[in-house]
Protein backbone atom coordinates (compact mmCIF):
# COMPACT_ATOMS: atom_id res chain seq x y z
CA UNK A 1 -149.70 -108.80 -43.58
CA UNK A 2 -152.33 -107.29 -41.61
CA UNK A 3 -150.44 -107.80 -38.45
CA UNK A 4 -148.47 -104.43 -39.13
CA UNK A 5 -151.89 -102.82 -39.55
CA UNK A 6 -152.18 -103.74 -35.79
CA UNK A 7 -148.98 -102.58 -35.16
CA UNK A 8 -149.42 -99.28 -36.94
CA UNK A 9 -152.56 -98.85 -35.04
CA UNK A 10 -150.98 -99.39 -31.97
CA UNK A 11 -148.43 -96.63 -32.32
CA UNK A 12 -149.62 -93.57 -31.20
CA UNK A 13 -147.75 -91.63 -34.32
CA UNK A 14 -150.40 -92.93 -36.75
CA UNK A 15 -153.81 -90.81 -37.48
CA UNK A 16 -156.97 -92.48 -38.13
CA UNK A 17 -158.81 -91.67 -41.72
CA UNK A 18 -160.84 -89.52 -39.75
CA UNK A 19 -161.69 -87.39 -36.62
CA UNK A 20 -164.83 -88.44 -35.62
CA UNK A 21 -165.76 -88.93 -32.02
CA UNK A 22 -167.09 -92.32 -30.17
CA UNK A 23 -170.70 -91.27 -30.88
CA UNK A 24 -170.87 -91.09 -34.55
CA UNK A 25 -167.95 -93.73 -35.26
CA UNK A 26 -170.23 -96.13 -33.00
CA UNK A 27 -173.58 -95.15 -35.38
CA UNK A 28 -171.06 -95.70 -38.29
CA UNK A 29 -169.99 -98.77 -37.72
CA UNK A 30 -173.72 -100.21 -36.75
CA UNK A 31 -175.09 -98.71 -39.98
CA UNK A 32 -172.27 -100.18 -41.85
CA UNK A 33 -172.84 -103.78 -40.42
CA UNK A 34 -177.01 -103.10 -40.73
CA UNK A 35 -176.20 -102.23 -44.66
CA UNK A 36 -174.56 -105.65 -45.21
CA UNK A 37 -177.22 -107.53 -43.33
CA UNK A 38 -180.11 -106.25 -45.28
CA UNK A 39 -178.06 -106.50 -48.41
CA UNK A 40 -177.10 -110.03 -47.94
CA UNK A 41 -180.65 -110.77 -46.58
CA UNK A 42 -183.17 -108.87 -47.78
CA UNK A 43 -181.61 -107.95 -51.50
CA UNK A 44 -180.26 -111.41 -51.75
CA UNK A 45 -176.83 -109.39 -52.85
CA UNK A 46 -173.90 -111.91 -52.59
CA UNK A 47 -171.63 -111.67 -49.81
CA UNK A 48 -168.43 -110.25 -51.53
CA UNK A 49 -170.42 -107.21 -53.04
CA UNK A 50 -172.39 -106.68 -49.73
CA UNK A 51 -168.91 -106.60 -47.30
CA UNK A 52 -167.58 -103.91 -50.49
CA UNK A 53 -170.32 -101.57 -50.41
CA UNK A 54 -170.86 -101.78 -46.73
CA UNK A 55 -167.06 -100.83 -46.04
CA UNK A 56 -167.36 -97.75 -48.07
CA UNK A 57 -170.64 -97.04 -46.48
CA UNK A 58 -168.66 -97.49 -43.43
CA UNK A 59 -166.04 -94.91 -44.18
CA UNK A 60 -168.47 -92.40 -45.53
CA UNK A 61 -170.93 -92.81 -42.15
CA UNK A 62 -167.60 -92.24 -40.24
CA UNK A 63 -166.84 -89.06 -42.05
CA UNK A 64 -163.81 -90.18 -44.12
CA UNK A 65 -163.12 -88.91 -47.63
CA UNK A 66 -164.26 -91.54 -50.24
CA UNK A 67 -160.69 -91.84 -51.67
CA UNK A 68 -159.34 -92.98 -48.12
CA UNK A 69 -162.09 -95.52 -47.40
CA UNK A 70 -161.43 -97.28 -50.75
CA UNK A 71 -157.66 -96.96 -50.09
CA UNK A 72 -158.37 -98.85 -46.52
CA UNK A 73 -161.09 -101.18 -47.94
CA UNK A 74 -157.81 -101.77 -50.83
CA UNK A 75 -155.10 -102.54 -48.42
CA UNK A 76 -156.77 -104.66 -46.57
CA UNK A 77 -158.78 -106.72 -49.60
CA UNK A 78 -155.11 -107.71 -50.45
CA UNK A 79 -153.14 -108.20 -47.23
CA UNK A 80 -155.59 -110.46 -46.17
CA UNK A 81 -155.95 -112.62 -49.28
CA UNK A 82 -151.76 -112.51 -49.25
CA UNK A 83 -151.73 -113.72 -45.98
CA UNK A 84 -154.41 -116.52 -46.02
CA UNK A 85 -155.48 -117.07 -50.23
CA UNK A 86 -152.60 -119.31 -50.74
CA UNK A 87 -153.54 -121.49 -47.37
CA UNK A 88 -156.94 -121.23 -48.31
CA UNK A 89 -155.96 -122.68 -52.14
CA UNK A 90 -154.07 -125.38 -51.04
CA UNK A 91 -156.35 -126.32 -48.41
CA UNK A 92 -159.12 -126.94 -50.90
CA UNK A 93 -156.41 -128.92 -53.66
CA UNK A 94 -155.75 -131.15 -50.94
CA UNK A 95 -159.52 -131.60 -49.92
CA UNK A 96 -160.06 -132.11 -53.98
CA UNK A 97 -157.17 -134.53 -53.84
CA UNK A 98 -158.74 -136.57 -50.68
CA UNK A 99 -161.95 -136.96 -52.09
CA UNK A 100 -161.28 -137.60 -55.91
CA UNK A 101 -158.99 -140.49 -55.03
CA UNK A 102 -161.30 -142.60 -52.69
CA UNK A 103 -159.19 -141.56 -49.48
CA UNK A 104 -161.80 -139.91 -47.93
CA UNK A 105 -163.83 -143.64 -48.23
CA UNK A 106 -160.90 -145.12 -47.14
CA UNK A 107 -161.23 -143.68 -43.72
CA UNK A 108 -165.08 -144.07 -43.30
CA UNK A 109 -164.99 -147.65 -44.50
CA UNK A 110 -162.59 -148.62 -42.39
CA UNK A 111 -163.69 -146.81 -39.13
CA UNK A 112 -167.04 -147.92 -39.93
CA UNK A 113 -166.35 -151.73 -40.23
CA UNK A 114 -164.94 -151.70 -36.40
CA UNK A 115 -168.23 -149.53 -35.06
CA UNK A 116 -171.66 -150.82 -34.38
CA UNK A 117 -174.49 -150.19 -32.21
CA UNK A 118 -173.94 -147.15 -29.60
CA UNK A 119 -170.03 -146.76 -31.16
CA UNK A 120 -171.69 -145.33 -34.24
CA UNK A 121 -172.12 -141.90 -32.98
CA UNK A 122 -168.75 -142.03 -31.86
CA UNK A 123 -167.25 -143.16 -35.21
CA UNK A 124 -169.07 -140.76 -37.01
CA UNK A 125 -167.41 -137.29 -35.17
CA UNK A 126 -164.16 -139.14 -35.59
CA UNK A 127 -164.39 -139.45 -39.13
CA UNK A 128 -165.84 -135.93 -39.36
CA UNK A 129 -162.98 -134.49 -37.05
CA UNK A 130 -160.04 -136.08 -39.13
CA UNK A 131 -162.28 -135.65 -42.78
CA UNK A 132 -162.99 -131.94 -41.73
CA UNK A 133 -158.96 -130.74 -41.23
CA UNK A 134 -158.30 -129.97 -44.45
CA UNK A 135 -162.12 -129.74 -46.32
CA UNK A 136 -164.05 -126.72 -45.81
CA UNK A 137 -167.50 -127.04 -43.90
CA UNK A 138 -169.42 -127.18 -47.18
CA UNK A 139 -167.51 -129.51 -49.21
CA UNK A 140 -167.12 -131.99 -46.03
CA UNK A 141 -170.81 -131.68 -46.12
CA UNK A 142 -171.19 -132.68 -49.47
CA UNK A 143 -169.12 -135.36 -48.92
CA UNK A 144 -169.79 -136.86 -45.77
CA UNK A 145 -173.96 -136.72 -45.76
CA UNK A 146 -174.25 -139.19 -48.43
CA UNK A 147 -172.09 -141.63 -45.97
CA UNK A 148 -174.28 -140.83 -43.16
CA UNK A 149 -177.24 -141.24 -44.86
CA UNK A 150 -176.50 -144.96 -45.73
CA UNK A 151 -175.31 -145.68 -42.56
CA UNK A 152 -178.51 -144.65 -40.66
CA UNK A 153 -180.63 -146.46 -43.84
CA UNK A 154 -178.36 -149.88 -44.04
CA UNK A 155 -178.30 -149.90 -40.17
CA UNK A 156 -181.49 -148.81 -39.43
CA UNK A 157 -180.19 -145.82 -37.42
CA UNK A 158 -181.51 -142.41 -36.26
CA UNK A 159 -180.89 -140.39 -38.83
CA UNK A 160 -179.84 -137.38 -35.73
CA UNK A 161 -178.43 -139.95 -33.77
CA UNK A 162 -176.35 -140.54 -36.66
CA UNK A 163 -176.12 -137.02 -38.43
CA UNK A 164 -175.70 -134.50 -35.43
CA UNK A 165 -172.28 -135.93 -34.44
CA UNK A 166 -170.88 -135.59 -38.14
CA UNK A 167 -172.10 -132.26 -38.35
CA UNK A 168 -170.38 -131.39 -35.20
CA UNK A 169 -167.33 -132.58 -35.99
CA UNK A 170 -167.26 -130.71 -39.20
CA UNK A 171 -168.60 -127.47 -37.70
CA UNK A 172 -166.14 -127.38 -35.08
CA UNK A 173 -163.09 -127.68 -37.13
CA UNK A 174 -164.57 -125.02 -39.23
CA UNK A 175 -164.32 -122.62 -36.17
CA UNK A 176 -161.83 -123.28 -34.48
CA UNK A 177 -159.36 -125.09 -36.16
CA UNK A 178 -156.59 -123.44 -38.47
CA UNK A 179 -155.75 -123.96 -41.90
CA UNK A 180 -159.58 -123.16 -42.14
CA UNK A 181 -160.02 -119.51 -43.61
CA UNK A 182 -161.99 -117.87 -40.50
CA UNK A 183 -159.38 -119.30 -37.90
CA UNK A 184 -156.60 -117.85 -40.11
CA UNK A 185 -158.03 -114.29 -40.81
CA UNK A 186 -158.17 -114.25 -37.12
CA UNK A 187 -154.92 -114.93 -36.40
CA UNK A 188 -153.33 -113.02 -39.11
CA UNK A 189 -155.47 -110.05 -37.83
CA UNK A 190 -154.51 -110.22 -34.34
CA UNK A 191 -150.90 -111.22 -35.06
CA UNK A 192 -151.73 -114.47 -32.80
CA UNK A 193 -149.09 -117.91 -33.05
CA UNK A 194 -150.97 -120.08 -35.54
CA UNK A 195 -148.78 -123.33 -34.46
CA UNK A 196 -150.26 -122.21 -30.06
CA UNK A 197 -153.65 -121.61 -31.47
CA UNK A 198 -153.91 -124.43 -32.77
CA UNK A 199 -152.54 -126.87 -30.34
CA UNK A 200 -155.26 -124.83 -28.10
CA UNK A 201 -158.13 -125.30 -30.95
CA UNK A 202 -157.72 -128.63 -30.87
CA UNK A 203 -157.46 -128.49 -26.86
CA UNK A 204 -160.57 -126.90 -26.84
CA UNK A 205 -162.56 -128.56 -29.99
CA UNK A 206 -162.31 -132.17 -28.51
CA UNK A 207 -164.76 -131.86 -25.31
CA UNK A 208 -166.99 -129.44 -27.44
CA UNK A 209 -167.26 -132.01 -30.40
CA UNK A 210 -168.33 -134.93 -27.45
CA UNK A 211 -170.73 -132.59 -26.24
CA UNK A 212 -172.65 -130.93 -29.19
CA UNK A 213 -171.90 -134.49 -31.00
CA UNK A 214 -172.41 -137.70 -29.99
CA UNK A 215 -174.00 -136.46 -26.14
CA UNK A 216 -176.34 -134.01 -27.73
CA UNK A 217 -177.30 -136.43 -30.77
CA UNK A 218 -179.10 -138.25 -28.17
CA UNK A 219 -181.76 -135.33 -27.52
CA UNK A 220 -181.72 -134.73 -30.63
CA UNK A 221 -183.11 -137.61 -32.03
CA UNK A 222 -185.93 -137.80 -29.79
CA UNK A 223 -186.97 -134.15 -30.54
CA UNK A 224 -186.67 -134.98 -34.17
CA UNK A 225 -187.01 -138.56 -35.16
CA UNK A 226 -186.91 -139.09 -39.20
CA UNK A 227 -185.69 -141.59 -41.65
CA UNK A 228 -183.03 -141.10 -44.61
CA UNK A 229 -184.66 -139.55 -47.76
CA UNK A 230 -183.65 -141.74 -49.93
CA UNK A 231 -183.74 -139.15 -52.80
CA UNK A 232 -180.09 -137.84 -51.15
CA UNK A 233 -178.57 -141.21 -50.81
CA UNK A 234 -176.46 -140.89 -54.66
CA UNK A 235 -173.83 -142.92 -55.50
CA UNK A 236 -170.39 -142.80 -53.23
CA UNK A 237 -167.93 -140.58 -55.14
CA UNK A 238 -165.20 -143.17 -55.10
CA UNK A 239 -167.19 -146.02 -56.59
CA UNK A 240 -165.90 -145.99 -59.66
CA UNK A 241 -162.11 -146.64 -59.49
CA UNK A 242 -160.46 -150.02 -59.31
CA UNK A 243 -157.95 -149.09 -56.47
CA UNK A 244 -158.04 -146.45 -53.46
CA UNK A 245 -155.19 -145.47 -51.18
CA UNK A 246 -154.60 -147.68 -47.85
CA UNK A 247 -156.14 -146.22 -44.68
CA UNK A 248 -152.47 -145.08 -43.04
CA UNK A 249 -151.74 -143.50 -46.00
CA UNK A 250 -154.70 -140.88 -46.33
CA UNK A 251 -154.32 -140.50 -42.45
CA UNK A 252 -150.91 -139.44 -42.47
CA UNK A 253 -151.42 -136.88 -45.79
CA UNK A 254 -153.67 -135.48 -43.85
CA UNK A 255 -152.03 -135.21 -40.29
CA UNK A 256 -149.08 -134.10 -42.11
CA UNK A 257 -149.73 -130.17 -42.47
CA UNK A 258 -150.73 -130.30 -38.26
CA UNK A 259 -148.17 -132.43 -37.05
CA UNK A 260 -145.74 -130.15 -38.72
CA UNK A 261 -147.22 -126.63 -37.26
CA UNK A 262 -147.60 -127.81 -34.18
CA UNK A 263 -144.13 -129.37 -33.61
CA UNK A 264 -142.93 -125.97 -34.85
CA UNK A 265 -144.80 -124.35 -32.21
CA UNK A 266 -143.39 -126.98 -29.49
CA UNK A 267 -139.71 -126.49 -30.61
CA UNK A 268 -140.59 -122.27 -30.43
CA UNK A 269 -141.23 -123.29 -26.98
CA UNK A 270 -138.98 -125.75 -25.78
CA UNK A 271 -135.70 -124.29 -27.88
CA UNK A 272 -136.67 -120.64 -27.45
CA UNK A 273 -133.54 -119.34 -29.83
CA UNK A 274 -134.13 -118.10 -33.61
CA UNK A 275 -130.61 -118.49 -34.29
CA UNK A 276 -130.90 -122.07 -33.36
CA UNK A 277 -130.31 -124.37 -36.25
CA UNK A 278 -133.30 -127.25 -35.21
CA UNK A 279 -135.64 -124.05 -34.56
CA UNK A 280 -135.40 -122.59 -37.61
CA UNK A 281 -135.45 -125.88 -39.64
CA UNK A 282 -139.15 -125.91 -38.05
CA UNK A 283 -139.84 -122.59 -38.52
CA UNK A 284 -139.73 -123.17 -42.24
CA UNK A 285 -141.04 -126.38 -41.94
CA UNK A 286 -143.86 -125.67 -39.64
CA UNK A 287 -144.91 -122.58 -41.37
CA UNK A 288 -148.43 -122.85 -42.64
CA UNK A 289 -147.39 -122.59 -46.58
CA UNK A 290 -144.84 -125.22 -46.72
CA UNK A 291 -146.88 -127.33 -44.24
CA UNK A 292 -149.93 -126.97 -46.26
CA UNK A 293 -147.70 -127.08 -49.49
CA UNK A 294 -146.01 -130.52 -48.49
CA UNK A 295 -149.33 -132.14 -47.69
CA UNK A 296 -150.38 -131.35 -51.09
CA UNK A 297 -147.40 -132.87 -52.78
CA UNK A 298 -147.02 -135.91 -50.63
CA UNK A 299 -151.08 -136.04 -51.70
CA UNK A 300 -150.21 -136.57 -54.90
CA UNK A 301 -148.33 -139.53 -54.47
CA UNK A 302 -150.22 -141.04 -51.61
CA UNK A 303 -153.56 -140.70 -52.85
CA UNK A 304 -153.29 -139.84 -56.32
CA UNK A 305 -150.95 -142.42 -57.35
CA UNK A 306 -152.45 -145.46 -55.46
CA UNK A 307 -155.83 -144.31 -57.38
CA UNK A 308 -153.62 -145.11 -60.74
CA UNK A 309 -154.38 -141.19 -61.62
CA UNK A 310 -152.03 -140.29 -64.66
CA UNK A 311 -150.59 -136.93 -64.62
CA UNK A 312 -152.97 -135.00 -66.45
CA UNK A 313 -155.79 -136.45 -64.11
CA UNK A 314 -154.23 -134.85 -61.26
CA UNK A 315 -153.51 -131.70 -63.34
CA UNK A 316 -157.13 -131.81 -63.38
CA UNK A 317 -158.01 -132.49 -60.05
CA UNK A 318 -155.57 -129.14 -58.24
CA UNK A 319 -157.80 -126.81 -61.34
CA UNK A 320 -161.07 -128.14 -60.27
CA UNK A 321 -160.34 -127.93 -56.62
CA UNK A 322 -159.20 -124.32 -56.80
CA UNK A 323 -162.75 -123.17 -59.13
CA UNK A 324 -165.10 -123.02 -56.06
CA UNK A 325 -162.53 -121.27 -53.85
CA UNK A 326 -162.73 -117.97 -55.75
CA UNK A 327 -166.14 -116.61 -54.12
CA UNK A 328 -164.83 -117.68 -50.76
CA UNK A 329 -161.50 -115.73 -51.60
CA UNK A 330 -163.42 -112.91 -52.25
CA UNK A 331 -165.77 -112.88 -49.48
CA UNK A 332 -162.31 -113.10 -46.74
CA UNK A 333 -160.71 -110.56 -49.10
CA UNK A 334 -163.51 -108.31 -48.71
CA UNK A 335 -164.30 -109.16 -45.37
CA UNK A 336 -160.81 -107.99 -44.74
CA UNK A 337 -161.37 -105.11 -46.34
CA UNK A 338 -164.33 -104.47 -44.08
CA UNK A 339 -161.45 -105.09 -41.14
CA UNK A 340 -159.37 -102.81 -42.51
CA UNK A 341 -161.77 -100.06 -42.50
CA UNK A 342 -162.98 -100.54 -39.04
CA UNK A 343 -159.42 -100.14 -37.94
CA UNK A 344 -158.33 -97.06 -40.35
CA UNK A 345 -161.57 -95.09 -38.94
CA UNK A 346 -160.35 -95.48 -35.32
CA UNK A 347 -162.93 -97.74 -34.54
CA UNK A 348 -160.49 -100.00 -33.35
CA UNK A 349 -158.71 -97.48 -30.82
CA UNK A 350 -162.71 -96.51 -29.74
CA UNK A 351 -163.02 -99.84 -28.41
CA UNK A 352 -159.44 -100.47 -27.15
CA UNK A 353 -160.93 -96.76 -24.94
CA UNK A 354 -164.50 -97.49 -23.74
CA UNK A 355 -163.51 -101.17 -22.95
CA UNK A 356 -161.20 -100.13 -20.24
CA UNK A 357 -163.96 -98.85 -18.65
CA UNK A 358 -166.17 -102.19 -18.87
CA UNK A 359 -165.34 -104.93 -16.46
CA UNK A 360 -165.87 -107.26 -19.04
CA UNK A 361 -162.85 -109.86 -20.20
CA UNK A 362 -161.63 -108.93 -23.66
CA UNK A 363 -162.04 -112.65 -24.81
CA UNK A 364 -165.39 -112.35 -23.54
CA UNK A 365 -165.79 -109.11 -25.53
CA UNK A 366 -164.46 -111.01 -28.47
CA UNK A 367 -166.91 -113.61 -28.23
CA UNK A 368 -170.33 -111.25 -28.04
CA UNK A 369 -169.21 -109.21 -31.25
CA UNK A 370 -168.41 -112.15 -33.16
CA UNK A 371 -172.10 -114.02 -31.61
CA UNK A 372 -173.35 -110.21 -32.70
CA UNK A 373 -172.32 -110.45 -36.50
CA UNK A 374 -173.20 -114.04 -37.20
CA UNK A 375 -176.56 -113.60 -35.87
CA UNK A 376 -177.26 -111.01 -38.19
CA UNK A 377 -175.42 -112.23 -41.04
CA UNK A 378 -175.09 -115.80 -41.51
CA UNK A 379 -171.67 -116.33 -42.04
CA UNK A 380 -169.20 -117.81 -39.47
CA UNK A 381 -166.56 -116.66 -42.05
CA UNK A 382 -168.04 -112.71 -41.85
CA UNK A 383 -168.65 -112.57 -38.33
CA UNK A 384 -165.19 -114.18 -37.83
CA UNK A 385 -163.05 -111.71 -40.04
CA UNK A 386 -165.52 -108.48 -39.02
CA UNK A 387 -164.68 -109.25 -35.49
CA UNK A 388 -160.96 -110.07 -35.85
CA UNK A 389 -160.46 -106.26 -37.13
CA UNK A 390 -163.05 -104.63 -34.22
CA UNK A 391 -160.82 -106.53 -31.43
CA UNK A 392 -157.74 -106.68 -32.81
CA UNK A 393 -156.02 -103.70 -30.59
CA UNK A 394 -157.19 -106.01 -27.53
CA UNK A 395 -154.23 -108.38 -28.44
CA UNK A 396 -151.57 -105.83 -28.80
CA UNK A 397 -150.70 -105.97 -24.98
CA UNK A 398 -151.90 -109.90 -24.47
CA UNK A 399 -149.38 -113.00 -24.07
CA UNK A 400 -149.23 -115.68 -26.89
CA UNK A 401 -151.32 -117.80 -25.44
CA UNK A 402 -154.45 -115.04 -24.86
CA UNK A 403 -153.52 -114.05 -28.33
CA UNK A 404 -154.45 -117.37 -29.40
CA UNK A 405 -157.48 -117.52 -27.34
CA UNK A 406 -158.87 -114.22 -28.21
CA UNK A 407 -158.83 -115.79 -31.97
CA UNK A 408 -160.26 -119.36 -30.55
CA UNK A 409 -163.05 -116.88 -28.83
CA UNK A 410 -164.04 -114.76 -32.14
CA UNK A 411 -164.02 -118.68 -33.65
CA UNK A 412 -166.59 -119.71 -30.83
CA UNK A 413 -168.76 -116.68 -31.31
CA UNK A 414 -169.00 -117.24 -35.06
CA UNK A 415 -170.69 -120.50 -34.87
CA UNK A 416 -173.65 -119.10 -32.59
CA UNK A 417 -177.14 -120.43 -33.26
CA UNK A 418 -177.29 -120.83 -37.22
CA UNK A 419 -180.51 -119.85 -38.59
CA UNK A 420 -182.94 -119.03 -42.01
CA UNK A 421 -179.99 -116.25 -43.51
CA UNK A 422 -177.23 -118.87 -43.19
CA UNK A 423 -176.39 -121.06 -45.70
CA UNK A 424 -174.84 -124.01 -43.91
CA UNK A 425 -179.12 -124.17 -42.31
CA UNK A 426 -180.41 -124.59 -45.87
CA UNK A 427 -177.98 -127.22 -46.71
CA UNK A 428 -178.39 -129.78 -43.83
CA UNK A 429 -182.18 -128.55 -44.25
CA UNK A 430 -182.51 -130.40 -47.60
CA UNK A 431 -180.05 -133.34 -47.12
CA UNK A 432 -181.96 -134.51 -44.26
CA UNK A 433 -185.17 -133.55 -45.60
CA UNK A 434 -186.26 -131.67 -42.54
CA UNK A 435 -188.71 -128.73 -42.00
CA UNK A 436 -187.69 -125.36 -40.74
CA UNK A 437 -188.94 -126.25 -37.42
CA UNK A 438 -186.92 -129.31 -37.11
CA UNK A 439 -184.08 -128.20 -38.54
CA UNK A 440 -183.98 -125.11 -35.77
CA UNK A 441 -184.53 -127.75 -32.67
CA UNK A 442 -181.40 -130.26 -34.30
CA UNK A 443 -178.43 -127.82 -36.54
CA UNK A 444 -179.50 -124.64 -35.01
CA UNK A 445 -179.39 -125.85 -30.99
CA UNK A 446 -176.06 -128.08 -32.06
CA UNK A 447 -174.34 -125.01 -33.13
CA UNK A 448 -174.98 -123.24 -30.07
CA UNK A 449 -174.57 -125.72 -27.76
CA UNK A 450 -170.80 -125.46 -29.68
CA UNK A 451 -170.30 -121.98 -29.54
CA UNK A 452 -171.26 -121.51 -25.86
CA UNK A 453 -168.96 -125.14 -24.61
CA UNK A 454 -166.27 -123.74 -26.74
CA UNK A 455 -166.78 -119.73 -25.47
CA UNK A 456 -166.78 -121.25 -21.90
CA UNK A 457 -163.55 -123.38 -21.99
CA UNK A 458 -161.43 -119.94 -23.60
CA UNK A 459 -162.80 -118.40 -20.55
CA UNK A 460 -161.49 -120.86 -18.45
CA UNK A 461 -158.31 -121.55 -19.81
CA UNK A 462 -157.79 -117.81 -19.98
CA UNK A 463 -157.37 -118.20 -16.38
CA UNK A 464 -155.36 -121.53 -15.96
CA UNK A 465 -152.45 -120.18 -18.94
C-alpha cells in the first residue's frame, strides 16, 4: 500500500533517488507536470501514456538514474492499483448491475412521480446524489441525461434548471465521496480513515450539492436558456424488460457498501479497542472490499433476480461492467506512478521544508496544487492522485480527522473550473447541445462554484474538529 511509502518517507533513515536541491527538484517537477499537459493536450496522447512518460521525464529532470525512476514509477503503478483496482472493479460491476436491471429507473420513476413544479430541481440532485455512489461521473452521465432530458421536454422545463442540479450531484460524489477512484487514491496516499472521510465527504458534499445544484440552477438558466435536443432523448435503458426491482430494494443495494464503512468508522470511535470482538467484526465488515464486495453480491439477487436475469446474463453483465474500467485503471495506476516519483525524488520532503516557512494551512496548500493540476490537465482523477503524492508528508503529523480533510481538500481542488482539455466539458457540451460559450457560463461556473463551497467548508471544519 502506498501508505508505507509515506511512512518510509517520513523516516529520516530513507534516501531520496536523488540529491538534488529545492531549485532544480522544483524546475523538475514543473517540467514534468508541463510534459503531461502538452502531451495530453496538444499531442492528443492518452492519459495513461502521458502520466508514464512524464514520470520518467520527472526522474530524469530531477537527476535520478533512469533505472530508479522506472523502479519508483513501478512500485507505485502497482501499489496503487492493489490498493484501489479491486474497489474501483467492483464499483463499476455494481454500477453495471444497477443500470442493466432497471434499478437505476426504479429510483428516478419513483422520485419523479412525487416532484413537480419548483421540487424538480430538488428531485433531480437527489436522484443524482444516491445514482452517483456507486457509478462513476461518466457512466452516471450517460445514464442520467437521457432522464433529464425528458423531464425538462415532457414537463416543459428549463433544460439548466433541470440539468445543473443532476450534474452537481454527480460531480460532487465524484470528488469527494469514496468508493470513487480519486477519493480513494487520496486516502490510500495519505494513509487517511476512509470510513471518517467519508462520513466528512458526505458532511461536506450536502450544502455544496444545494448550492452549485438546485440554488445555482436558477442563474443558470437565465444565463443560458435552451430546450432539449431531441436528437439525445434515446430510448430509457430499462425499457425493455418485463419486471424491474422495487424502489427499497435498489436503495438499500446501494446504501449497503456506506452504511457498512461508516458504522465501522463509528464503532472505531465509540469502542476504541482492536481486540474487541464487535470492533473487529466491523473492521472486516466495514472494510472497503467486503463492503463493496457484499453490495455486489446482494446486487445480484436484488436487482438481478427481480429483472428475471438467468445466470449467464449476469455472468455477462460483471464482464461488461469491468471492459471500460481498464483505461481508468491505468490512468490511477500511472497516476500513482507519477505519485510515487514525486515522493522517491524528495519532492515530497521539499515541500514538507519550504511549507514551514509559508503561513499558509496545509489543507489550503492541498487545495491550490490540486486547483493547479486540474486546470492544466483536465482530469479531476490526475490532479487528484498528482496532488495526493506532492502533499502526502503534510499528513504524517495530522489527526484523523485533518487526515481526512486534507484528502476531502485535494477532492475540492480537483473539480475547479472544468474547461476545453477536460472531457467531462465535451460530454455535457453535446448532450445538451450547447456552444462553448454556454457551456463555460453553466458546467464550467457549476464546478467551481463546487470546488470553492466545498474548499471553504474543509477550511472551516479544520478549525471546529
Amino acid at each position: 500500500m502506498t501508505r508505507l511509502s509515506v511512512e518510509m518517507l517520513a523516516a529520516d533513515t530513507v534516501e531520496p533517488i536523488t540529491s538534488a536541491g529545492h531549485a532544480q527538484l522544483g524546475v523538475a517537477v514543473l517540467a514534468g507536470i508541463a510534459l503531461i499537459v502538452l502531451l495530453i493536450t496538444k499531442f492528443k496522447l492518452h492519459a495513461f501514456l502521458a502520466l508514464t512518460i512524464g514520470s520518467l521525464a520527472l526522474g530524469a529532470f530531477a537527476g535520478a538514474p533512469l533505472d530508479k525512476a522506472i523502479a519508483s514509477f513501478t512500485t507505485g503503478l502497482g501499489a496503487t492499483v492493489a490498493g484501489v483496482g479491486v474497489l474501483i472493479a467492483l464499483g463499476a460491476i455494481l454500477g453495471k448491475l444497477l443500470a442493466d436491471s432497471g434499478g437505476a429507473d426504479q429510483i428516478v420513476d419513483t422520485i419523479l412521480a412525487k416532484a413537480s413544479g419548483r421540487t424538480m430541481p430538488w428531485a433531480m440532485v437527489l436522484i443524482a446524489s444516491v445514482i452517483g455512489l456507486p457509478l462513476f461521473f461518466e457512466v452516471g452521465v450517460v445514464l442520467l441525461i437521457p432522464v433529464v432530458l425528458m423531464v425538462a421536454k415532457r414537463g416543459n422545463y428549463s433544460l439548466m434548471r433541470i440539468g445543473i442540479p443532476a450534474l452537481a450531484g454527480l460531480s460532487v460524489m465524484h470528488g469527494l465521496v469514496p468508493p470513487h477512484p480519486g477519493p480513494l487514491v487520496a486516502i490510500d496516499a495519505v494513509g487517511a480513515n476512509l470510513g471518517v472521510t467519508l462520513a466528512l465527504g458526505v458532511l461536506i458534499a450536502i450544502p455544496t450539492v444545494i448550492i452549485a445544484g438546485p440554488l445555482f440552477s436558477r442563474y443558470a438558466a437565465r444565463w443560458v436558456d435552451v430546450p432539449a435536443p431531441d436528437r439525445m432523448i434515446p430510448q430509457r435503458p430499462s425499457e425493455d424488460l418485463a419486471k424491474r426491482p422495487g424502489f427499497g430494494a435498489t436503495l438499500a443495494t446501494i446504501l449497503l457498501p456506506v452504511v457498512l464503512m461508516l458504522s465501522k468508522a463509528l464503532v472505531d470511535i465509540i469502542v476504541d479497542d482492536p481486540t474487541h470482538m464487535v470492533q473487529r467484526v466491523f473492521d472486516v465488515a466495514g472494510s472497503p472490499l467486503i463492503a463493496l464486495l457484499a453490495a455486489v453480491l446482494v446486487g445480484i439477487f436484488t436487482l438481478g433476480r427481480p429483472a428475471e436475469f438467468s445466470k449467464e446474463r449476469i455472468s455477462r453483465i460483471v464482464e461488461t461492467g469491468l471492459a471500460p474500467i481498464a483505461g481508468i485503471l491505468l490512468i490511477v495506476g500511472a497516476g500513482g506512478g507519477f505519485k510515487q516519483t514525486l515522493i522517491d525524488s524528495g519532492v515530497g520532503k521539499m515541500i514538507l521544508e519550504i511549507s514551514e516557512d509559508w503561513s499558509i494551512p496545509a489543507l489550503l496548500l492541498a487545495w491550490l496544487i490540486a486547483v493547479a493540476i486540474r486546470l492544466a490537465t483536465g482530469s479531476a482523477t490526475v490532479a487528484t492522485v498528482s496532488a495526493a503524492g506532492l502533499v502526502a508528508p503534510l499528513a504524517a503529523n495530522m489527526s484523523t480527522t485533518h487526515a481526512a480533510l486534507l484528502v476531502l481538500a485535494i477532492g475540492a481542488g480537483s473539480l475547479f473550473f472544468s474547461h476545453v482539455n477536460d472531457a467531462g466539458f465535451w460530454l455535457v457540451k453535446e448532450y445538451f447541445g450547447l456552444t462553448v460559450p454556454q457551456t463555460l457560463k453553466t458546467w464550467s461556473v457549476m464546478e467551481t462554484i463546487i470546488s470553492v463551497v466545498a474548499g471553504a467548508l474543509v477550511l472551516l471544519l479544520s478549525l471546529v474538529i
